[in-house]
C-alpha atoms as a PDB file:
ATOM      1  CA  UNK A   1      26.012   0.863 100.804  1.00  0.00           C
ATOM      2  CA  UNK A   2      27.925   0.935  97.670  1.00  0.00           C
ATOM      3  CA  UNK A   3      25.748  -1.899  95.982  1.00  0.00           C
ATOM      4  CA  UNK A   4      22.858   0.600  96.311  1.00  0.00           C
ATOM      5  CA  UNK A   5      24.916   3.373  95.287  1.00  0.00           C
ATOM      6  CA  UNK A   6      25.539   1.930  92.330  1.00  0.00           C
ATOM      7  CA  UNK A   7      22.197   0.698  91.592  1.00  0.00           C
ATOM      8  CA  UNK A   8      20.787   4.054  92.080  1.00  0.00           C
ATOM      9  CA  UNK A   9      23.141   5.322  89.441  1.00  0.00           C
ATOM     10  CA  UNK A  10      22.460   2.672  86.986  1.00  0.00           C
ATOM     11  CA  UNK A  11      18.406   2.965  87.468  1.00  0.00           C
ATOM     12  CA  UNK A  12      19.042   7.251  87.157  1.00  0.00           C
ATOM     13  CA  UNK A  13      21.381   6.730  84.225  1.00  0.00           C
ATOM     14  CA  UNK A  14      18.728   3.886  82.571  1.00  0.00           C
ATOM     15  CA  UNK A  15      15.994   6.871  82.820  1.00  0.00           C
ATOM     16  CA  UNK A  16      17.898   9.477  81.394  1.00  0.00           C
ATOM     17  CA  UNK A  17      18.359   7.414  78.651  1.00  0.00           C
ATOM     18  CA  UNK A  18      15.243   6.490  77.902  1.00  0.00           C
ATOM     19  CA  UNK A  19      13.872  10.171  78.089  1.00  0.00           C
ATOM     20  CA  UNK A  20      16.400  11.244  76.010  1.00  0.00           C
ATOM     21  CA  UNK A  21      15.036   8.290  73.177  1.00  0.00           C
ATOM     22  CA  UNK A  22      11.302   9.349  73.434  1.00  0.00           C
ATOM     23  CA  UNK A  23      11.834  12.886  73.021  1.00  0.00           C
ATOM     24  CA  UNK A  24      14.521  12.316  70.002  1.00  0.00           C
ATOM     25  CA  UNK A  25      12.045  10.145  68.574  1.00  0.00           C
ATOM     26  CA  UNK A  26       8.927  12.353  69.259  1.00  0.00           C
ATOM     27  CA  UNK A  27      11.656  15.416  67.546  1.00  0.00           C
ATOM     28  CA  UNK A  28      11.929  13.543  64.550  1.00  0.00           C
ATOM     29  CA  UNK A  29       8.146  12.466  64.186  1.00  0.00           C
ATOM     30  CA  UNK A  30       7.285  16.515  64.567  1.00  0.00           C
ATOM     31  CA  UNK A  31       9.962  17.222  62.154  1.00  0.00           C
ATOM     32  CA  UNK A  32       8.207  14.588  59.568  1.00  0.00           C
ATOM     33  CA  UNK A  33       4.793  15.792  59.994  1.00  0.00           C
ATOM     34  CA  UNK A  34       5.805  19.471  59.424  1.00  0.00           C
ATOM     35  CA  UNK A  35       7.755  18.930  56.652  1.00  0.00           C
ATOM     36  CA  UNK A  36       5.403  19.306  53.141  1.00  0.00           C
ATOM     37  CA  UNK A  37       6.242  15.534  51.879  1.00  0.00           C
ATOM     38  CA  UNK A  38       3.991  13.996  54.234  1.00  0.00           C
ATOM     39  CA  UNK A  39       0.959  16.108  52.774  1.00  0.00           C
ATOM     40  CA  UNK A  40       2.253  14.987  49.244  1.00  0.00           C
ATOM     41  CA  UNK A  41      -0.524  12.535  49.304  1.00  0.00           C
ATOM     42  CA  UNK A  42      -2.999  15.008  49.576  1.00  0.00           C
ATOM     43  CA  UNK A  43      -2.986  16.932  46.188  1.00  0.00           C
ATOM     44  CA  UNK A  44      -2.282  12.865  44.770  1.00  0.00           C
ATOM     45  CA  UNK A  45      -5.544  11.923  45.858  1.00  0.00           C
ATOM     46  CA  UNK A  46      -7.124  15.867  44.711  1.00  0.00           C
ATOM     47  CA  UNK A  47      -5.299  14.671  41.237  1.00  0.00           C
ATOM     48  CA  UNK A  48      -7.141  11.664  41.323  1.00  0.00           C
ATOM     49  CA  UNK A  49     -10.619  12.919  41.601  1.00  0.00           C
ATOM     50  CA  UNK A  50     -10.238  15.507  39.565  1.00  0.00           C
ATOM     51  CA  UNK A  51      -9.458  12.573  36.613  1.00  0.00           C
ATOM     52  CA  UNK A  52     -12.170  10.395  37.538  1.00  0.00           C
ATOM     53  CA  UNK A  53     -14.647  13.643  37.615  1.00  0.00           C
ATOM     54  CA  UNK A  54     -12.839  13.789  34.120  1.00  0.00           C
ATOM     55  CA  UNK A  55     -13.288  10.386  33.004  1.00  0.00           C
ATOM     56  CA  UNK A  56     -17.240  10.614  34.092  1.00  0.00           C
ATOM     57  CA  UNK A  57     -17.821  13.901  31.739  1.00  0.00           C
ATOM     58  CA  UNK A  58     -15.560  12.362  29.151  1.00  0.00           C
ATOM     59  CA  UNK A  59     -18.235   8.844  28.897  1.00  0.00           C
ATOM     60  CA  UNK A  60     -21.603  11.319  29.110  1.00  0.00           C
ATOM     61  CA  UNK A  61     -20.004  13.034  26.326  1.00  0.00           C
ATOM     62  CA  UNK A  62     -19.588  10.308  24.497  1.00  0.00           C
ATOM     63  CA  UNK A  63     -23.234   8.822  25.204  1.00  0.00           C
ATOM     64  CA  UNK A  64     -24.773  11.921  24.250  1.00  0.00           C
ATOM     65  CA  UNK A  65     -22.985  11.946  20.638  1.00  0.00           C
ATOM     66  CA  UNK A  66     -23.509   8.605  20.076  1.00  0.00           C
ATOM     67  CA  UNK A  67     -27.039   9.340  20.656  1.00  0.00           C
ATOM     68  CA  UNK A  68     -27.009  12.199  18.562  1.00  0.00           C
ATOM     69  CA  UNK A  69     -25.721  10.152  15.980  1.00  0.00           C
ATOM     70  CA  UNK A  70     -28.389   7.573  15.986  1.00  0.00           C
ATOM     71  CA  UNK A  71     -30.751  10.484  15.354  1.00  0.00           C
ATOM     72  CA  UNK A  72     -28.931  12.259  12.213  1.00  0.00           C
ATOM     73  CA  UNK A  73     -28.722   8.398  10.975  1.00  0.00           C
ATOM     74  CA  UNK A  74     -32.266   7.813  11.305  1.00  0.00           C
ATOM     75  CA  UNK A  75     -33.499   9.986   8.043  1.00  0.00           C
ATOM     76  CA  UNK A  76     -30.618   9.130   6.176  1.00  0.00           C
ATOM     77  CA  UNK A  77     -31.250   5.746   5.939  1.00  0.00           C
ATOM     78  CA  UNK A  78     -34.667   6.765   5.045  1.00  0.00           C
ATOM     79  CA  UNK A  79     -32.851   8.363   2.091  1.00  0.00           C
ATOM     80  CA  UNK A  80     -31.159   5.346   1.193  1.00  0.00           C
ATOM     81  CA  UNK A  81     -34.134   3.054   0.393  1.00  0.00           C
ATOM     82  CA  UNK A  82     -35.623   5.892  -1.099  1.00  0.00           C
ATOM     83  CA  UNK A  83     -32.475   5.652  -3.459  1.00  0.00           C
ATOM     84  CA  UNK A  84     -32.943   1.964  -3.801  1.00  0.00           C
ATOM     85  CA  UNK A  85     -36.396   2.541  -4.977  1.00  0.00           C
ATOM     86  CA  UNK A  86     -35.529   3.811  -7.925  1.00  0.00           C
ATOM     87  CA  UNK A  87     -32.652   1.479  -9.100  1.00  0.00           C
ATOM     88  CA  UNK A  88     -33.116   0.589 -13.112  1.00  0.00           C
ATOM     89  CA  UNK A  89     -34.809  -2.897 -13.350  1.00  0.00           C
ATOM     90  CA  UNK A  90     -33.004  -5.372 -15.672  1.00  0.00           C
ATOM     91  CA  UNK A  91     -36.109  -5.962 -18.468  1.00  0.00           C
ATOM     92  CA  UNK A  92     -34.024  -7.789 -20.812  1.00  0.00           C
ATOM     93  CA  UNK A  93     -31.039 -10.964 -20.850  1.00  0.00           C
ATOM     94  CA  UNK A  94     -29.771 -11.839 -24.465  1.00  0.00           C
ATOM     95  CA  UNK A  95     -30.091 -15.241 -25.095  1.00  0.00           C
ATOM     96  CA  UNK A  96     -27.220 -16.250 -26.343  1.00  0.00           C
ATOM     97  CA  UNK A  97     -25.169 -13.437 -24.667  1.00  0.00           C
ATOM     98  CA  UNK A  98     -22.832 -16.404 -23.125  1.00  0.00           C
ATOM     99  CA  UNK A  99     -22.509 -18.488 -26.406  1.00  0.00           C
ATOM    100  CA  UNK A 100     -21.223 -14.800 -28.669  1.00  0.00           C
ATOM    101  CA  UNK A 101     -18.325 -14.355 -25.412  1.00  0.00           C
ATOM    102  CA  UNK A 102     -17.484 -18.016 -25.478  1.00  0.00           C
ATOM    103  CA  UNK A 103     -17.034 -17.556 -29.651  1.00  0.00           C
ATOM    104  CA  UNK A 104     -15.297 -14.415 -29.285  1.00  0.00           C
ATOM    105  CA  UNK A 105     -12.838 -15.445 -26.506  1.00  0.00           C
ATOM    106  CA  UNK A 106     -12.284 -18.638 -28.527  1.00  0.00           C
ATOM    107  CA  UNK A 107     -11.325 -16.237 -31.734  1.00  0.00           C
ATOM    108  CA  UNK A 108      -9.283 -13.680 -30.192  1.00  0.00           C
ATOM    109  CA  UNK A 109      -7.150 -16.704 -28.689  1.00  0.00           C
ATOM    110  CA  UNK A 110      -6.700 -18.375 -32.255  1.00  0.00           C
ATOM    111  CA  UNK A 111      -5.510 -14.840 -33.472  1.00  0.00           C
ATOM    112  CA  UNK A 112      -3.539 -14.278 -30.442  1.00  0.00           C
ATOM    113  CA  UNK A 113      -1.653 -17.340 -31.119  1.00  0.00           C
ATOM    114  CA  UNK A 114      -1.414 -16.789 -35.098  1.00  0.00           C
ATOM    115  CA  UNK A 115      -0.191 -13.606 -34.646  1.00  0.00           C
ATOM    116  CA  UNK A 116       2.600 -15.100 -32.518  1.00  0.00           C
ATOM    117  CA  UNK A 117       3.387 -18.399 -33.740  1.00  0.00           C
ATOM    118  CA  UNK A 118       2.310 -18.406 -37.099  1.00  0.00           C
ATOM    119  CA  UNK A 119       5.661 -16.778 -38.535  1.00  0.00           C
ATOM    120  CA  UNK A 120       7.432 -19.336 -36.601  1.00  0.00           C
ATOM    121  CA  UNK A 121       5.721 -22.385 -37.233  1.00  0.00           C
ATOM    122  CA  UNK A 122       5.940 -21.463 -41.464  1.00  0.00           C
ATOM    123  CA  UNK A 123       9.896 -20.702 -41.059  1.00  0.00           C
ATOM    124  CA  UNK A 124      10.023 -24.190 -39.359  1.00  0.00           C
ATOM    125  CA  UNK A 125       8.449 -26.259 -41.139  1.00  0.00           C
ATOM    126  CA  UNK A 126       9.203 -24.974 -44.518  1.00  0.00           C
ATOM    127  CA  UNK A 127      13.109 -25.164 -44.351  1.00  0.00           C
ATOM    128  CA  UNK A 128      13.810 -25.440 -48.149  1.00  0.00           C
ATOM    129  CA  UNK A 129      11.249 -22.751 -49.222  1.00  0.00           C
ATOM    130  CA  UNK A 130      12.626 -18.976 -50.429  1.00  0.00           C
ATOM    131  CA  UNK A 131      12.287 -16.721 -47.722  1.00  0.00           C
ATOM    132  CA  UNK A 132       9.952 -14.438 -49.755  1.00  0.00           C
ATOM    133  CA  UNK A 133       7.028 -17.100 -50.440  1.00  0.00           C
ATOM    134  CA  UNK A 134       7.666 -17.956 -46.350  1.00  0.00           C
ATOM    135  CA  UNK A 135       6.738 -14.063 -45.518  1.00  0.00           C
ATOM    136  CA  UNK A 136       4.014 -14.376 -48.087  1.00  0.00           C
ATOM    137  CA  UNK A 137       2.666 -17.640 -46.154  1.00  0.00           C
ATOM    138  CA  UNK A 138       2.795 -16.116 -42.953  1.00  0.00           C
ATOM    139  CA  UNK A 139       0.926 -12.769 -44.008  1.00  0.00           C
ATOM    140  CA  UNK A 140      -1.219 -14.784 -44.796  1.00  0.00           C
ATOM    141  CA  UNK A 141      -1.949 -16.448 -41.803  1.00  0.00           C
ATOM    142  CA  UNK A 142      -2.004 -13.388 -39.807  1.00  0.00           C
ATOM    143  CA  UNK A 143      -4.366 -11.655 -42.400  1.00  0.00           C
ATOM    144  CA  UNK A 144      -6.787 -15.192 -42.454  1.00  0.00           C
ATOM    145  CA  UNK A 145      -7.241 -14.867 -38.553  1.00  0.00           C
ATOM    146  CA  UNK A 146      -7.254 -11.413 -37.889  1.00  0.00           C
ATOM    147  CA  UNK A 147      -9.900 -10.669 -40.611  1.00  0.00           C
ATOM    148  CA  UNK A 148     -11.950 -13.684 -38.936  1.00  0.00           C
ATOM    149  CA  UNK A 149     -11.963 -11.901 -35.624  1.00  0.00           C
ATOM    150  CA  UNK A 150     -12.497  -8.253 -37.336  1.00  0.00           C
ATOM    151  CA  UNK A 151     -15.504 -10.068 -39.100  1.00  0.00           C
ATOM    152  CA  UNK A 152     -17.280 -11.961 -36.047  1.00  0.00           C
ATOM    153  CA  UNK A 153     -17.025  -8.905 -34.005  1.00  0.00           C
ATOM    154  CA  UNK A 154     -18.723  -6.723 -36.897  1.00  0.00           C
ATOM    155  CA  UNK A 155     -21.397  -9.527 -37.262  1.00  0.00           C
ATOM    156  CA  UNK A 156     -22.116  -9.376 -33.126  1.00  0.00           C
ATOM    157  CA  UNK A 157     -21.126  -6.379 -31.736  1.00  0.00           C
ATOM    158  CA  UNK A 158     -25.256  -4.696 -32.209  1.00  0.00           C
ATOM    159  CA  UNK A 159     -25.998  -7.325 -29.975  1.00  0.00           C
ATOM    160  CA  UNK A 160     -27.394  -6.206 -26.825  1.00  0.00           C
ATOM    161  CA  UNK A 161     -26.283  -8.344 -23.838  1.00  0.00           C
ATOM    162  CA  UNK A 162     -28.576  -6.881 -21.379  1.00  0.00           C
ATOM    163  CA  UNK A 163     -31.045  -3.774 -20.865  1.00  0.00           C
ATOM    164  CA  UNK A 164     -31.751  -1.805 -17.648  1.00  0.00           C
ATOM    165  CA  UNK A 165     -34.726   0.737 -17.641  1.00  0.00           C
ATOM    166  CA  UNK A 166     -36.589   2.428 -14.984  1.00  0.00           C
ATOM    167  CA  UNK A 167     -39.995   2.552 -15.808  1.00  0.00           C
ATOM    168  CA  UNK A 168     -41.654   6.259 -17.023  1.00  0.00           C
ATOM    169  CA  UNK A 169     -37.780   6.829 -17.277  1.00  0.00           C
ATOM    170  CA  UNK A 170     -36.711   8.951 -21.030  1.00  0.00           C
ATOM    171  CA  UNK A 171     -33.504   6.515 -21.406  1.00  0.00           C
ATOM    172  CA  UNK A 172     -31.700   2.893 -20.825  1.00  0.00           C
ATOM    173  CA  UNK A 173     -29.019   1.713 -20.209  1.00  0.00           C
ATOM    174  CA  UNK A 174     -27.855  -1.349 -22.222  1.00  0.00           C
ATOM    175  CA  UNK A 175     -24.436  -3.377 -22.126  1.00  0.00           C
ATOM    176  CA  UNK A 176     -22.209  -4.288 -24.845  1.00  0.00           C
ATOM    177  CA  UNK A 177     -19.372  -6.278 -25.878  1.00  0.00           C
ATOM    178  CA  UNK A 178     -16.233  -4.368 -26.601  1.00  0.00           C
ATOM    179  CA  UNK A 179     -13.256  -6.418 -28.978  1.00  0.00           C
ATOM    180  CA  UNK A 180     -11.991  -7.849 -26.403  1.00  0.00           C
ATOM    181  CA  UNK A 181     -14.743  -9.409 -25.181  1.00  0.00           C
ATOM    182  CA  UNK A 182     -15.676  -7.283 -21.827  1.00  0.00           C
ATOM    183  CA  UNK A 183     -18.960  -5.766 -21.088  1.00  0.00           C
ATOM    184  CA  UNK A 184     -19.377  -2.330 -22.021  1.00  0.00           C
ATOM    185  CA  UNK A 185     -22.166   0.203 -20.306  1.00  0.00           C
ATOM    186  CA  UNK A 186     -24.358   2.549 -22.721  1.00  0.00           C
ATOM    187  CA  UNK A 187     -26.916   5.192 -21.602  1.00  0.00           C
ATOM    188  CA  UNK A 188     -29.379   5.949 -24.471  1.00  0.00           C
ATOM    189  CA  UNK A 189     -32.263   7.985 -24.650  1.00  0.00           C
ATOM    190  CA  UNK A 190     -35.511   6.658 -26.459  1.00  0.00           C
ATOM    191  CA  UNK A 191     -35.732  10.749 -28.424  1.00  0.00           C
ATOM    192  CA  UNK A 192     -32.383   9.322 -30.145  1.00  0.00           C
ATOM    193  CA  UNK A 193     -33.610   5.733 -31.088  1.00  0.00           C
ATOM    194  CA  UNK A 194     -34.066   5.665 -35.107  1.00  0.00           C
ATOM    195  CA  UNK A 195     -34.907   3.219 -37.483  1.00  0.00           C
ATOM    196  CA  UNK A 196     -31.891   1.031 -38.834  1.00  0.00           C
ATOM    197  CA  UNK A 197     -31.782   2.021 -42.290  1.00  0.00           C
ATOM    198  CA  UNK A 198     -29.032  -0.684 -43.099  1.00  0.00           C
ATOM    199  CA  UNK A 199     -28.344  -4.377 -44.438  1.00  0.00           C
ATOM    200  CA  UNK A 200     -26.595  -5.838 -41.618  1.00  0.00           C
ATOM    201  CA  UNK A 201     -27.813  -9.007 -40.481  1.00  0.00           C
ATOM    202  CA  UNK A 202     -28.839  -8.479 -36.803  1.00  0.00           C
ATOM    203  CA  UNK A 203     -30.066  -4.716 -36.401  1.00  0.00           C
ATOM    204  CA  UNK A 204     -33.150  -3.528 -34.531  1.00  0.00           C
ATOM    205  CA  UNK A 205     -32.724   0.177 -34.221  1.00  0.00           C
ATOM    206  CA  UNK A 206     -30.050   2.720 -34.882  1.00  0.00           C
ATOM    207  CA  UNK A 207     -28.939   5.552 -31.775  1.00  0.00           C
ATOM    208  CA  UNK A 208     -26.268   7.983 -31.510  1.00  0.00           C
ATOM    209  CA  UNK A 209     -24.638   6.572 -34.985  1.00  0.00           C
ATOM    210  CA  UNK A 210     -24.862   3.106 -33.470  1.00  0.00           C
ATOM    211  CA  UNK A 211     -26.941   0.010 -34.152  1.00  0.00           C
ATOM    212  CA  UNK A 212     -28.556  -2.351 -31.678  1.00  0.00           C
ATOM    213  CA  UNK A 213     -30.124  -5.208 -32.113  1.00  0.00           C
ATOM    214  CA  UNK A 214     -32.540  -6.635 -29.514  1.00  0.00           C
ATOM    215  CA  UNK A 215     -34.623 -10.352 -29.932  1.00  0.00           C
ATOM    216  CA  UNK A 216     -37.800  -9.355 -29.864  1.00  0.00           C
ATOM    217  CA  UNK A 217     -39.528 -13.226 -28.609  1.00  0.00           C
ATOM    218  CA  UNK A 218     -37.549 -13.154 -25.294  1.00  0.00           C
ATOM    219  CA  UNK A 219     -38.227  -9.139 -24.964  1.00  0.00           C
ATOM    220  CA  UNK A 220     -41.209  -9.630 -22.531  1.00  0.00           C
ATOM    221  CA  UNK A 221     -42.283  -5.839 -22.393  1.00  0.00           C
ATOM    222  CA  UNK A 222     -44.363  -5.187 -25.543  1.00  0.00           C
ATOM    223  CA  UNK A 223     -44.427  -1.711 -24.666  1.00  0.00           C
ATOM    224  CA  UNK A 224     -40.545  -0.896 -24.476  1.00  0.00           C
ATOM    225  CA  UNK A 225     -40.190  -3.416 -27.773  1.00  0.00           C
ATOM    226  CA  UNK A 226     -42.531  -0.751 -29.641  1.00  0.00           C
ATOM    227  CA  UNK A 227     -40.560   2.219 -28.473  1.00  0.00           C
ATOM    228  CA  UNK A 228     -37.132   0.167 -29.245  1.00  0.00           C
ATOM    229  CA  UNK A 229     -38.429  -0.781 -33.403  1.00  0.00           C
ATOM    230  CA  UNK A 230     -40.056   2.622 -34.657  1.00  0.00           C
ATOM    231  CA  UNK A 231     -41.006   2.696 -37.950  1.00  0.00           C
ATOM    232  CA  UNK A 232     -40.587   4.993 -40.815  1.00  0.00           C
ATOM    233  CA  UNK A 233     -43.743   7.886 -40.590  1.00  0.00           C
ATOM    234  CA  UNK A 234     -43.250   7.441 -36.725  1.00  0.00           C
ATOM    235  CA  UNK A 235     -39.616   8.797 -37.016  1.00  0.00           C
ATOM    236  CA  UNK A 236     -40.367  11.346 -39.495  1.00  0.00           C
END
């Protein structure tokens, strides 16, 4: 009798137990689904599609001005050629355009390096000389070269290196050499082209106060050749 006694508490004990467990747990599993973290996923995944509805507008946004683009580039590269159309034609290459920089680089060097190792070179080399006939050598020097370079570039600078011209166009456009041997850009118009009127060895026509001289065997375009070399009762 007490053996079953006692099992009969331990089974009723075991039971109350176990109640007691599945309602604390089922307490705590109400409490978590009540309580507003639970539904936190909710406005995550609301978030979510409202950026990918986002995203999408975003890319047919972008389509439709890159489309839009396309279109406003379409006549504007129409515009372009148009432009490229009327680019100035090169009609004329001096000759010996190459040979004048080669000489004139090769002249500005020699008075480059009289003009700074002439005075030293003379004080060298004539130790036993007064210093005034030493000053006199070396002005010298300096006077021999730069009046050589003064004088090639006053020989050479009419020369016309190359001509541009648009044809049915009122002016050219011609380069030049500078002193210093770079290329230098003119625009001229053909109402300011006159006749030379000087002794200088290389001229063909006078413009602006300026003279120019063009070779008229490799000037191809006899037409532009007589408007470059007008004469005398043509000009007045």
């Amino acid at each position: 009798m007490a053996r079953s006694a006692l099992l009969h508490l331990l089974r009723s004990q075991s039971r109350h137990r176990l109640s007691s467990a599945y309602f604390y747990t089922g307490q705590q599993l109400c409490r978590s689904l009540a309580s507003p973290r639970t539904w936190s996923c909710r406005p995550s995944l609301t978030s979510a599609n409202q950026r990918s509805d986002g995203h999408r507008r975003w890319l047919s946004q972008s389509t439709a001005a890159e489309e839009e683009s396309k279109i406003s580039d379409a006549p504007r590269s129409g515009g372009q050629t148009g432009e490229d159309e009327k680019v100035d034609i090169v009609v004329y290459h001096g000759p010996v355009s190459t040979t004048i920089r080669k000489v004139k680089l090769l002249s500005l060097s020699s008075c480059f390096f009289s003009v700074l190792l002439g005075p030293v070179i003379t004080f060298m080399t004539l130790p036993n000389t007064s210093m005034i006939l030493k000053g006199v050598i070396a002005s010298s020097v300096l006077l021999i070269s730069a009046s050589t370079t003064a004088a090639l570039h006053w020989v050479v600078s009419p020369y016309i290196h190359k001509m541009k011209w648009q044809p049915g166009s009122d002016n050219f456009e011609v380069e030049m050499m500078s002193w210093l041997a770079t290329y230098v850009p003119r625009t001229i118009k053909f109402s300011d082209i006159r006749p030379p009127e000087t002794n200088r060895p290389i001229v063909t026509f006078k413009a602006n106060g300026k003279f120019y001289y063009v070779d008229e065997e490799h000037c191809h375009d006899k037409a532009l050749l007589g408007r470059l070399t007008p004469t005398d009762t043509s000009s007045s």
